[in-house]
Protein backbone atom coordinates (compact mmCIF):
# COMPACT_ATOMS: atom_id res chain seq x y z
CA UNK A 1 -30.04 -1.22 -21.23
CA UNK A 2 -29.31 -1.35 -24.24
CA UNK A 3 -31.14 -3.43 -27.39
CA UNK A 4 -28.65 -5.58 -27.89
CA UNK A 5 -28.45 -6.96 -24.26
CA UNK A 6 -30.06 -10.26 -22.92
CA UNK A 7 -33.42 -9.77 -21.67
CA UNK A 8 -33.18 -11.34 -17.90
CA UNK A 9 -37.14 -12.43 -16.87
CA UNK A 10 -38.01 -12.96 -13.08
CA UNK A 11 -38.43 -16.48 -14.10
CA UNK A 12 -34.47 -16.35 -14.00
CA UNK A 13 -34.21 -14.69 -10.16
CA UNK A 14 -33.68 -11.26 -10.84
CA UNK A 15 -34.97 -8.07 -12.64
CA UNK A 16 -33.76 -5.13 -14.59
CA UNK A 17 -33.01 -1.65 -12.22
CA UNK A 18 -34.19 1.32 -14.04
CA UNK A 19 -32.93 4.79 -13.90
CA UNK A 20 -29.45 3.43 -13.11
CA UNK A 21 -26.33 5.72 -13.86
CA UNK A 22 -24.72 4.64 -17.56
CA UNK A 23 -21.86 2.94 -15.69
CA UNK A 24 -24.21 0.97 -14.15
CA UNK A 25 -27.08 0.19 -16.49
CA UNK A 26 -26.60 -3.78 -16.10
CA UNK A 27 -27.27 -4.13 -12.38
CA UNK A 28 -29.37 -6.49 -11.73
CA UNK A 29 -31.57 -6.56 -8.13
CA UNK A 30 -32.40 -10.60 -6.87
CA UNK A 31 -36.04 -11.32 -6.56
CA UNK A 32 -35.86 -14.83 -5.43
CA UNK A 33 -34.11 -15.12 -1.60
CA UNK A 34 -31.89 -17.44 -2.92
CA UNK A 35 -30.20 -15.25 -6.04
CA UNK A 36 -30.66 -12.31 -3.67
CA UNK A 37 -28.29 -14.03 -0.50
CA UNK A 38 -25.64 -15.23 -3.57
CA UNK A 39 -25.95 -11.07 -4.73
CA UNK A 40 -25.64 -10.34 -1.00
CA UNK A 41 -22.66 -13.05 -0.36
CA UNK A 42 -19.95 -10.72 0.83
CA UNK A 43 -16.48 -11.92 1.23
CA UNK A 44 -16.66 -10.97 5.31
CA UNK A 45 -18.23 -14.95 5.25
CA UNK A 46 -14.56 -15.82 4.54
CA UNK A 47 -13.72 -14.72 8.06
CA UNK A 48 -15.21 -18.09 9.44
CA UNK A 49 -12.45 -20.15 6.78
CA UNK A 50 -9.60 -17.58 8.13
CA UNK A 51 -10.73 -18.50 12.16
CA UNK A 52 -11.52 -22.35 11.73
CA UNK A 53 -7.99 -22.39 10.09
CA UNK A 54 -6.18 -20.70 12.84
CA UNK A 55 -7.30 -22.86 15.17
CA UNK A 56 -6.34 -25.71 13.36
CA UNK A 57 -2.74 -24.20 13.33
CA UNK A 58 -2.92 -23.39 16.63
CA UNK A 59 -3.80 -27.45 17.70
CA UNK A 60 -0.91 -28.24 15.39
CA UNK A 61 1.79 -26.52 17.51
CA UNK A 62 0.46 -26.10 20.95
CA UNK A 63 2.64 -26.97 23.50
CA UNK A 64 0.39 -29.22 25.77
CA UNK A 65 -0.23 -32.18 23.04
CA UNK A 66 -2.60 -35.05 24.10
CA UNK A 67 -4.20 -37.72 22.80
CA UNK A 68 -6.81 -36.67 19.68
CA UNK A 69 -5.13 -32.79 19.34
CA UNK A 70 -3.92 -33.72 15.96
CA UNK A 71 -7.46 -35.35 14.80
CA UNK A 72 -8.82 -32.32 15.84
CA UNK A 73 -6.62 -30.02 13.86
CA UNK A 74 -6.80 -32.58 10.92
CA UNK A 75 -10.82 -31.74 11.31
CA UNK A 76 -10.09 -27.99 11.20
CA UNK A 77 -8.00 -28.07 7.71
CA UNK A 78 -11.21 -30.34 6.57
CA UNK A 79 -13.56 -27.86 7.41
CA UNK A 80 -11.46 -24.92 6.19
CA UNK A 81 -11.10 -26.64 2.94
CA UNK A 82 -15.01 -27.01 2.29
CA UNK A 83 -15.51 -23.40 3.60
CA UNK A 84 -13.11 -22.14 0.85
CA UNK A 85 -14.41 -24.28 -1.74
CA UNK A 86 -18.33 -23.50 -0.78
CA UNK A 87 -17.21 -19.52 -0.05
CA UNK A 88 -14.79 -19.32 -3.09
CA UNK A 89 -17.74 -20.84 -5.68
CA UNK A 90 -20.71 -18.78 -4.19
CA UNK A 91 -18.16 -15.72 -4.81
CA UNK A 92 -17.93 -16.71 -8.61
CA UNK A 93 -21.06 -17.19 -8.92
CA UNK A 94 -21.95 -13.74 -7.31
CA UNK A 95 -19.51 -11.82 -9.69
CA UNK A 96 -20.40 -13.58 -12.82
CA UNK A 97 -24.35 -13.11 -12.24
CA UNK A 98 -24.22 -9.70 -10.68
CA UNK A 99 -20.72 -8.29 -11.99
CA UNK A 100 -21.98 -4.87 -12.13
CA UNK A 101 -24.04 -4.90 -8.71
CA UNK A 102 -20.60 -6.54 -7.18
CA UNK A 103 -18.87 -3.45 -7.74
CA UNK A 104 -21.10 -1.19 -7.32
CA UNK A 105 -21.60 -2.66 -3.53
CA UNK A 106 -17.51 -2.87 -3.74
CA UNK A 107 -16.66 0.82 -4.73
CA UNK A 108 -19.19 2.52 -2.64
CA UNK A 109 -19.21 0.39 0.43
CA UNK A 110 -15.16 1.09 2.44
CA UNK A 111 -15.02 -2.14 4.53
CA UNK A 112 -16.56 -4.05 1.88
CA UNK A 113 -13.24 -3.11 -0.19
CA UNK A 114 -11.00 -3.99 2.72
CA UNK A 115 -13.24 -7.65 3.31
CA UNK A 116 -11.25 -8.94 -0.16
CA UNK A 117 -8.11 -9.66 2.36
CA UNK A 118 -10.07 -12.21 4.44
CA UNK A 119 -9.95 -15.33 1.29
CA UNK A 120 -6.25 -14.46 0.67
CA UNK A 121 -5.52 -14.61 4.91
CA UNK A 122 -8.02 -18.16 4.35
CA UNK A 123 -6.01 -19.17 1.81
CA UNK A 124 -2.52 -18.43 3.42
CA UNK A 125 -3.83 -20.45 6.54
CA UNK A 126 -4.99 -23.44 4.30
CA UNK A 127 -1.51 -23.46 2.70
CA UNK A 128 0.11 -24.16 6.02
CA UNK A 129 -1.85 -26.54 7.41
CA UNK A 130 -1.46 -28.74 3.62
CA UNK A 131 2.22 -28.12 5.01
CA UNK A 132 1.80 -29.27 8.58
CA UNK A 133 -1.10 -31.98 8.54
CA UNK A 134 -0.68 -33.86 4.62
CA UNK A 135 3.03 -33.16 3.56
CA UNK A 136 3.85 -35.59 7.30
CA UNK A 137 2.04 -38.60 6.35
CA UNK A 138 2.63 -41.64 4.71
CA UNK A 139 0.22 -40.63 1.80
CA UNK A 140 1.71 -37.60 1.58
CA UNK A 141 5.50 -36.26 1.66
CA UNK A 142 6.82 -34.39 -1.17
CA UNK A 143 3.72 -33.64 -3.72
CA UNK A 144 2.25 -32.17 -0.72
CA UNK A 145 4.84 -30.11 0.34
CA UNK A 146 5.25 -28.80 -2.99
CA UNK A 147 1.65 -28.17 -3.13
CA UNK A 148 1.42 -26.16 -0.12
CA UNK A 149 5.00 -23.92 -1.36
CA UNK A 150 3.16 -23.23 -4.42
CA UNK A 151 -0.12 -22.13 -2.86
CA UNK A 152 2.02 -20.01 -0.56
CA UNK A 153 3.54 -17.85 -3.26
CA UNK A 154 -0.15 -17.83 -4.63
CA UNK A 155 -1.25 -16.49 -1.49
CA UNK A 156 1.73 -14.25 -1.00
CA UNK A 157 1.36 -12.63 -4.31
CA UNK A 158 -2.51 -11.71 -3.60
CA UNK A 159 -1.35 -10.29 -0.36
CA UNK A 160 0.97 -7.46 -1.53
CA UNK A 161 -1.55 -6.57 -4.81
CA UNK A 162 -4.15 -6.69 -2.47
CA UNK A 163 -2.52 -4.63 0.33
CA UNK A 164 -1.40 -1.91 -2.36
CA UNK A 165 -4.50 -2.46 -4.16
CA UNK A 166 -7.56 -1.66 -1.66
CA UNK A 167 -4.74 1.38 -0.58
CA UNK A 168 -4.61 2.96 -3.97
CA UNK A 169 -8.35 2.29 -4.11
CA UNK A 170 -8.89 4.13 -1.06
CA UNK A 171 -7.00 6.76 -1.91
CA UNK A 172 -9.24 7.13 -5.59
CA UNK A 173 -12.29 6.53 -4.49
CA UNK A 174 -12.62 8.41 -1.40
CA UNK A 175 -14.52 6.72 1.03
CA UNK A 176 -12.48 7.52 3.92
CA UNK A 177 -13.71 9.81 6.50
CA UNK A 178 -11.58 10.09 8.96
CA UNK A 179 -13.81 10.35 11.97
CA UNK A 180 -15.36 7.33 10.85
CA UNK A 181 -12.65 4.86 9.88
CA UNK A 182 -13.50 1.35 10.72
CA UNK A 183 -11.40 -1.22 11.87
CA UNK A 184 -11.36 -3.18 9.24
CA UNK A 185 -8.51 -0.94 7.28
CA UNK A 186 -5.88 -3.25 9.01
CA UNK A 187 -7.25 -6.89 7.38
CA UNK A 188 -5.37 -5.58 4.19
CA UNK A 189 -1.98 -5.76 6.92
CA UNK A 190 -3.03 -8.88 8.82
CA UNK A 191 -3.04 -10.21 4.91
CA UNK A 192 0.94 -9.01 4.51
CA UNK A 193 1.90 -10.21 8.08
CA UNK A 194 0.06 -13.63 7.44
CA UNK A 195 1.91 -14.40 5.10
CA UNK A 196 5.15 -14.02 6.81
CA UNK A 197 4.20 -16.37 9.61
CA UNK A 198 3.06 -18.73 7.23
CA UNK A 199 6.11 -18.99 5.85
CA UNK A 200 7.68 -19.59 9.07
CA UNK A 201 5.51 -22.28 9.34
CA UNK A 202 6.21 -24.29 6.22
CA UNK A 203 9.67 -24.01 6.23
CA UNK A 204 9.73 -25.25 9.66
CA UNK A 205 7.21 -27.89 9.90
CA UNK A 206 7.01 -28.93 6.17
CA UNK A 207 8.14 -32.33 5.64
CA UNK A 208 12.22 -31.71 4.14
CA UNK A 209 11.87 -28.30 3.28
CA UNK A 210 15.41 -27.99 1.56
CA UNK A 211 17.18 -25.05 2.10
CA UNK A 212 16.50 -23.73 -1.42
CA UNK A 213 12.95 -23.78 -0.75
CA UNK A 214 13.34 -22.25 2.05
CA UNK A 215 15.56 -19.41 1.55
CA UNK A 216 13.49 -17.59 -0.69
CA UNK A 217 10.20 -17.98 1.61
CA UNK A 218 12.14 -16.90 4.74
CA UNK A 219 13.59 -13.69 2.74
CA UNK A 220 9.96 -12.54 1.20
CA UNK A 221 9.06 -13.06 4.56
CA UNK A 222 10.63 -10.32 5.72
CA UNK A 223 9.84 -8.29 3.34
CA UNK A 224 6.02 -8.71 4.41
CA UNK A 225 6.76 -8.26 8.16
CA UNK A 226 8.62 -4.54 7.27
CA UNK A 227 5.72 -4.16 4.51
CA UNK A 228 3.31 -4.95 7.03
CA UNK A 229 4.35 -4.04 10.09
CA UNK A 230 5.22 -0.39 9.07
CA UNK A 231 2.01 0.04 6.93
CA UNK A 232 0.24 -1.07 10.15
CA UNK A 233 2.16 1.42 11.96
CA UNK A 234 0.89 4.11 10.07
CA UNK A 235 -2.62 2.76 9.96
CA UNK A 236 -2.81 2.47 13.99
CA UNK A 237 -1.79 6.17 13.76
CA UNK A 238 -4.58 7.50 11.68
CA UNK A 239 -6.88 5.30 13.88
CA UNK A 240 -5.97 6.68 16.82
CA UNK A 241 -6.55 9.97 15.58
CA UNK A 242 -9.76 8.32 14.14
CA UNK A 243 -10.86 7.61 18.26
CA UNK A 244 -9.02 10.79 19.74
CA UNK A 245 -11.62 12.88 17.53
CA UNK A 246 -14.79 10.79 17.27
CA UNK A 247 -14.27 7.90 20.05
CA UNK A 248 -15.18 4.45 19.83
CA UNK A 249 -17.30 2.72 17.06
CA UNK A 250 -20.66 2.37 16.88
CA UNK A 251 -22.00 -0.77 19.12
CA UNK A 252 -22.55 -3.15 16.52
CA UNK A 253 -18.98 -2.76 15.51
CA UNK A 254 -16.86 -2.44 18.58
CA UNK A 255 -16.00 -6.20 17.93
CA UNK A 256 -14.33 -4.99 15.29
CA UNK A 257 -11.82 -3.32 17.45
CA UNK A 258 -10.11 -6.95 18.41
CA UNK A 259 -8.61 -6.63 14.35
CA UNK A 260 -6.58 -4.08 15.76
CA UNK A 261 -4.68 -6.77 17.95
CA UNK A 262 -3.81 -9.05 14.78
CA UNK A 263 -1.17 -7.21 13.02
CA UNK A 264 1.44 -7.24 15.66
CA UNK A 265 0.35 -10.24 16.91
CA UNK A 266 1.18 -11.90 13.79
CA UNK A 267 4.41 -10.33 13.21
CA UNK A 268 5.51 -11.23 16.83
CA UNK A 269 5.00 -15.01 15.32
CA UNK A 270 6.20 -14.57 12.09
CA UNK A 271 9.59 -12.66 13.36
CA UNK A 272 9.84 -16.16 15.68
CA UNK A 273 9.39 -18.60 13.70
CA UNK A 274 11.45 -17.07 10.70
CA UNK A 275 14.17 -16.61 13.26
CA UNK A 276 14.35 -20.32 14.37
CA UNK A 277 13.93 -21.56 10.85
CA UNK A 278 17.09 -19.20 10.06
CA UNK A 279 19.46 -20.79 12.96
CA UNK A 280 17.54 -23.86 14.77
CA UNK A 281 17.14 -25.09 11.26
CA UNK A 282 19.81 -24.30 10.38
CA UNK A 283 18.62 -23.31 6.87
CA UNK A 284 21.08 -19.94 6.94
CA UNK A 285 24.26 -22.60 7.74
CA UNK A 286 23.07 -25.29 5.03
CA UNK A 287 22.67 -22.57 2.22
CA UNK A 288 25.94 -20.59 3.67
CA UNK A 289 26.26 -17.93 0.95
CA UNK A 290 27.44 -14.41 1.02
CA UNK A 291 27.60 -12.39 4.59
CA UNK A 292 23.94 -12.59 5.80
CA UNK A 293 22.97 -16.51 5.01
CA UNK A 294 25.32 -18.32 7.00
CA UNK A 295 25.12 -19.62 10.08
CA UNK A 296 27.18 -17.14 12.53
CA UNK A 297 24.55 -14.47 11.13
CA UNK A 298 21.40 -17.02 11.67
CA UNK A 299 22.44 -17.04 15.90
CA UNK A 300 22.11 -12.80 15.78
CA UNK A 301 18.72 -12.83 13.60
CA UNK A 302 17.15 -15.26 15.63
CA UNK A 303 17.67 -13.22 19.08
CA UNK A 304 17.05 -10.06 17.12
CA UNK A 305 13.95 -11.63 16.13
CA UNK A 306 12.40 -12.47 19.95
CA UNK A 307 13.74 -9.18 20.74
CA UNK A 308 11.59 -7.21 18.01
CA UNK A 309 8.89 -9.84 18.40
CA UNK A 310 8.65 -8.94 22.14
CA UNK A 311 8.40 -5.07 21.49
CA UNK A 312 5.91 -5.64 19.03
CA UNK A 313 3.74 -7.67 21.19
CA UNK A 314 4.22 -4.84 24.07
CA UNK A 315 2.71 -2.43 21.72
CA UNK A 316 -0.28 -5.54 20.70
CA UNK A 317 -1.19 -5.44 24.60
CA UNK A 318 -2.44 -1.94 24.28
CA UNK A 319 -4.71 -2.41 21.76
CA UNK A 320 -5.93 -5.10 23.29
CA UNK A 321 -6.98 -3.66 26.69
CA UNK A 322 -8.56 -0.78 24.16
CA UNK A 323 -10.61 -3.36 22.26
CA UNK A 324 -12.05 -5.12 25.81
CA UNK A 325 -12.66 -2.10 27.68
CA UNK A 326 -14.99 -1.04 24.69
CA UNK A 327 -16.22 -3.82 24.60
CA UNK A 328 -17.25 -4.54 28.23
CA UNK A 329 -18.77 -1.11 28.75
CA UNK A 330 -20.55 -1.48 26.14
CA UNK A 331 -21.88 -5.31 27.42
CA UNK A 332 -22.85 -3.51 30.45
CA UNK A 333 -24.93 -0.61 28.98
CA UNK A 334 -26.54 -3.40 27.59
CA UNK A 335 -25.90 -1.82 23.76
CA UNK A 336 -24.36 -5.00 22.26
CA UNK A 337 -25.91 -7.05 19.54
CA UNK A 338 -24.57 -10.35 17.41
CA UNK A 339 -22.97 -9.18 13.74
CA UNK A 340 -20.73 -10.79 11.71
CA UNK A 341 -17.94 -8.53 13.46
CA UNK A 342 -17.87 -11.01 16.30
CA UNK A 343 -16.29 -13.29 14.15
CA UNK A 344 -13.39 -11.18 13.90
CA UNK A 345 -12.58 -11.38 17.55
CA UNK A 346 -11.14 -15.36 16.91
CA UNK A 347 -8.51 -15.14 14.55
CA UNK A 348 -6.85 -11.57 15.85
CA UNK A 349 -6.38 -13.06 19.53
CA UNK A 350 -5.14 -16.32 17.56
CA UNK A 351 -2.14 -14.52 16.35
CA UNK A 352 -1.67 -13.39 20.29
CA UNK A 353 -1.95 -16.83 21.03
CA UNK A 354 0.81 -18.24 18.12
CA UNK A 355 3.42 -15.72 19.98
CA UNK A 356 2.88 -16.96 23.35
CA UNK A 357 3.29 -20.48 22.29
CA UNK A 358 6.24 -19.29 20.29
CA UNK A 359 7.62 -17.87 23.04
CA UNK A 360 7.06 -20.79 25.12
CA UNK A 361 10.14 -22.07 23.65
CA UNK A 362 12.23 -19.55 22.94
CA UNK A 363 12.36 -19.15 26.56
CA UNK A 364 11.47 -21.97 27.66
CA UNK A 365 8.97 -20.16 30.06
CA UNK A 366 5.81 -22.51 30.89
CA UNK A 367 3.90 -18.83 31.95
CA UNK A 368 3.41 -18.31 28.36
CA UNK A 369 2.75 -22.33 27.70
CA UNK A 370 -0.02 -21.77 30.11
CA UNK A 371 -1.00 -18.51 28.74
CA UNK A 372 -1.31 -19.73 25.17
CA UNK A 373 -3.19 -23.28 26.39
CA UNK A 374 -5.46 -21.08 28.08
CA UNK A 375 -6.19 -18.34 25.44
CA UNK A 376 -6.68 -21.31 22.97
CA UNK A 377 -9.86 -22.63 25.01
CA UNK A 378 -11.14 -19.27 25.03
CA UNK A 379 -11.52 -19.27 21.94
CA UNK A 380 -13.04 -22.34 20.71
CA UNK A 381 -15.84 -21.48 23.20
CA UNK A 382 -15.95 -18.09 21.06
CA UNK A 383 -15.93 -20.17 17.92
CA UNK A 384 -18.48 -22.25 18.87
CA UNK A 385 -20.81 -19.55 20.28
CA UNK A 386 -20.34 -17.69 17.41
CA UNK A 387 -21.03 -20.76 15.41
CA UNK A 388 -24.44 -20.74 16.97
CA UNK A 389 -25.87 -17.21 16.72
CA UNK A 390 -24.46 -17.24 13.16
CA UNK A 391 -26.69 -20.22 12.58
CA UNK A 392 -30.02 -18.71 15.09
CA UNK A 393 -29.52 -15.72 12.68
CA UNK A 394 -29.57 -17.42 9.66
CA UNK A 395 -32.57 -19.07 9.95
CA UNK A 396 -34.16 -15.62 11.97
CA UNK A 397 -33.09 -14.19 8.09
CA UNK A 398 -31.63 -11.72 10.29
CA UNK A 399 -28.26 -11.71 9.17
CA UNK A 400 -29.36 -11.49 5.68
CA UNK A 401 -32.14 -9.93 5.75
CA UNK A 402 -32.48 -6.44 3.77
CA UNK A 403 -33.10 -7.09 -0.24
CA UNK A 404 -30.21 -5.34 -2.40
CA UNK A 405 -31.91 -2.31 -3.22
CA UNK A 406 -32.49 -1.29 0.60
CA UNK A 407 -28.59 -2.13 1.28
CA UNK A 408 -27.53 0.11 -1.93
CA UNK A 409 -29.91 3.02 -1.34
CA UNK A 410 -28.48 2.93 2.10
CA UNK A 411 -24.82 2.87 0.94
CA UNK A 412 -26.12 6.02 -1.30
CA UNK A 413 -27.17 7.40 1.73
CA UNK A 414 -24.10 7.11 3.63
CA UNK A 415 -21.82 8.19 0.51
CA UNK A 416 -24.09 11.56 0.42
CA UNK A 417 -23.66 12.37 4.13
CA UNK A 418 -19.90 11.92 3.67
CA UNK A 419 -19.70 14.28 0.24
CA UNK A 420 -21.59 16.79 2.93
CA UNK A 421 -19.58 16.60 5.83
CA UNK A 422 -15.94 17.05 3.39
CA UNK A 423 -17.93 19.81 1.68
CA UNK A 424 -18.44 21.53 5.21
């Protein structure tokens, strides 16, 4: 440190770590448990905001509406909204007491990077359901459908920086190791793809959504389904290199393997609804410029659409048989234990369920009504069990548990085993 910097006591929470590299001289180590679970507070807790609001989106549209679905999805968007603003403010807090430690833990620690897409998919979820639940009511109409535009193109522009972003960081930093790539490398794509189905969502749902608001969201839509969609592409190629070569994940982590089934799940939905808000809209017809927004091309973009959104979710069914057969061998060897990755298993299967209900009525097929209906339950029983480990583990400490230094050294650890293996 150097003399001119603020003395920090362990009055204040935290102390001074010595013998720190000169790039890192101002990390600071929590003493207290309190200042060390902020330092600790990674952004994978954002993964409970990105779940509770899929569901709530998921209540919005399903197909079998009875009496209390909406209070229920109204309840969701409630709770998604305190997680973001308790989640988002413990984040700000973390960064501007421990800025240093925040990226040291950041730039040595690979799905730690890739965890920074979870508040932007949060956000994106949030900005529908201000769409689909406030922008409807009698207290709220067009302030709130504004609102919910402009958090959209908030949320869309931290999807593509932070989908090139953690990629070009990858690619610098070199954390990578192919034999050990974690799942998690495709939350930076079920970020891009979000955003597309949100889209879909406001300019469908959103109380008089006027074609020139809605143009321009259902064009940078597509752009985030091809940016997406083929980045994912490429992604589930390296993975399955990543399994051909090393196999599955460790135990703890196998959950992890359900994030595999998001990004084409998602872009199954987002290619439907973008394709009915083109011709059953009838946005294309009311805006009726040039060759490709008018209505005769709306009829061909919306079958187009199923069609692409049907192959997609062909290739989605794959990776989910992958992600339960792991799973389930692994329940009965008797090697699983709870994580945080069980979270991820909601919000993935979510996006499965969104296309089925999508498709639903594009075909008017009750086989996927029922398939969607049933998926749904599923996983508010896997919400709510998660709900309660997450809490048995909290107060076990379990789940935060190690101090920082043990949780850096082993991050060194890991980082010198890597440099070891390339060098070999």
């Amino acid at each position: 440190m150097s003399e001119d910097a603020p003395t920090l006591h362990a009055s204040q929470g935290y102390e001074e770590s010595p013998d720190q590299p000169p790039y890192l001289l101002d990390v600071k180590h929590a003493r207290t448990p309190m200042m060390s679970a902020i330092q600790k507070f990674s952004p994978v807790w954002f993964a409970l905001a990105m779940d509770t609001g899929i569901l709530g989106i998921l209540l919005d549209r399903l197909g079998y509406q009875f009496t209390g679905i909406q209070t229920l999805s109204t309840i969701c968007y409630v709770v998604l909204i305190l997680m973001l603003v308790v989640f988002g403010t413990l984040q700000i807090v973390r960064i501007a007491m421990f800025p240093a430690a925040v990226v040291r833990q950041t730039s040595r620690n690979f799905e730690e990077i890739c965890f920074w897409a979870n508040p932007i998919i949060a956000w994106l979820t949030m900005s529908s359901l201000t769409a689909t639940q406030v922008s409807s009511t009698y207290w709220g109409g067009p302030w709130a459908r504004t609102l919910a535009i402009v958090f959209w193109w908030m949320g869309a522009a931290g999807a593509w920086v932070c989908a090139a972003g953690i990629c070009i960081a990858l690619f610098r930093l070199g954390l990578v190791h192919d034999r050990t790539l974690p799942p998690t490398i495709f939350l930076p794509v079920i970020a891009l793809v979000t955003t597309a189905s949100t889209g879909g969502l406001i300019v469908n749902y959103g109380e008089d959504v006027s074609p020139g608001l809605a143009i321009p969201i259902i064009i940078f839509s597509y752009f985030c389904v091809g940016y997406g969609a083929l980045l994912g592409l490429m992604m589930y190629s390296i993975f399955t290199h990543r399994l051909m070569s090393a196999g599955f994940p460790a135990p703890a982590k196998l959950p992890g393997l359900f994030v595999l089934v998001g990004p084409m799940g998602q872009a199954a939905a987002a290619l439907q609804l973008l394709g009915t808000a083109a011709n059953s809209k009838q946005d294309f017809a009311h805006y009726n410029s040039g060759t490709f927004l008018t209505g005769s091309a709306a009829s061909g973009l919306d079958s187009a659409s199923v069609l692409l959104a049907l192959l997609f979710l062909g290739f989605d069914y794959f990776w989910l048989l992958v992600a339960l057969f792991a799973v389930v061998e692994a329940a009965i060897k008797r090697q699983l234990s709870y994580s945080m990755m069980w979270w991820s298993t909601i919000f993935p299967l979510g996006t499965l369920c969104a296309a089925w209900e999508l498709l639903s009525t594009d075909m008017h097929s009750r086989t996927f009504r029922v398939l969607s209906a049933g998926l749904l339950i599923i996983l508010f029983i896997d919400y709510f069990v998660n709900v309660g480990f997450t809490i048995m583990h909290l107060v076990k400490g379990t789940l935060i548990a190690k101090s920082s230094q043990e949780e850096l050294d082993e991050m060194e650890k890991k980082q010198r085993e890597g440099d070891e293996e390339k060098q070999d």
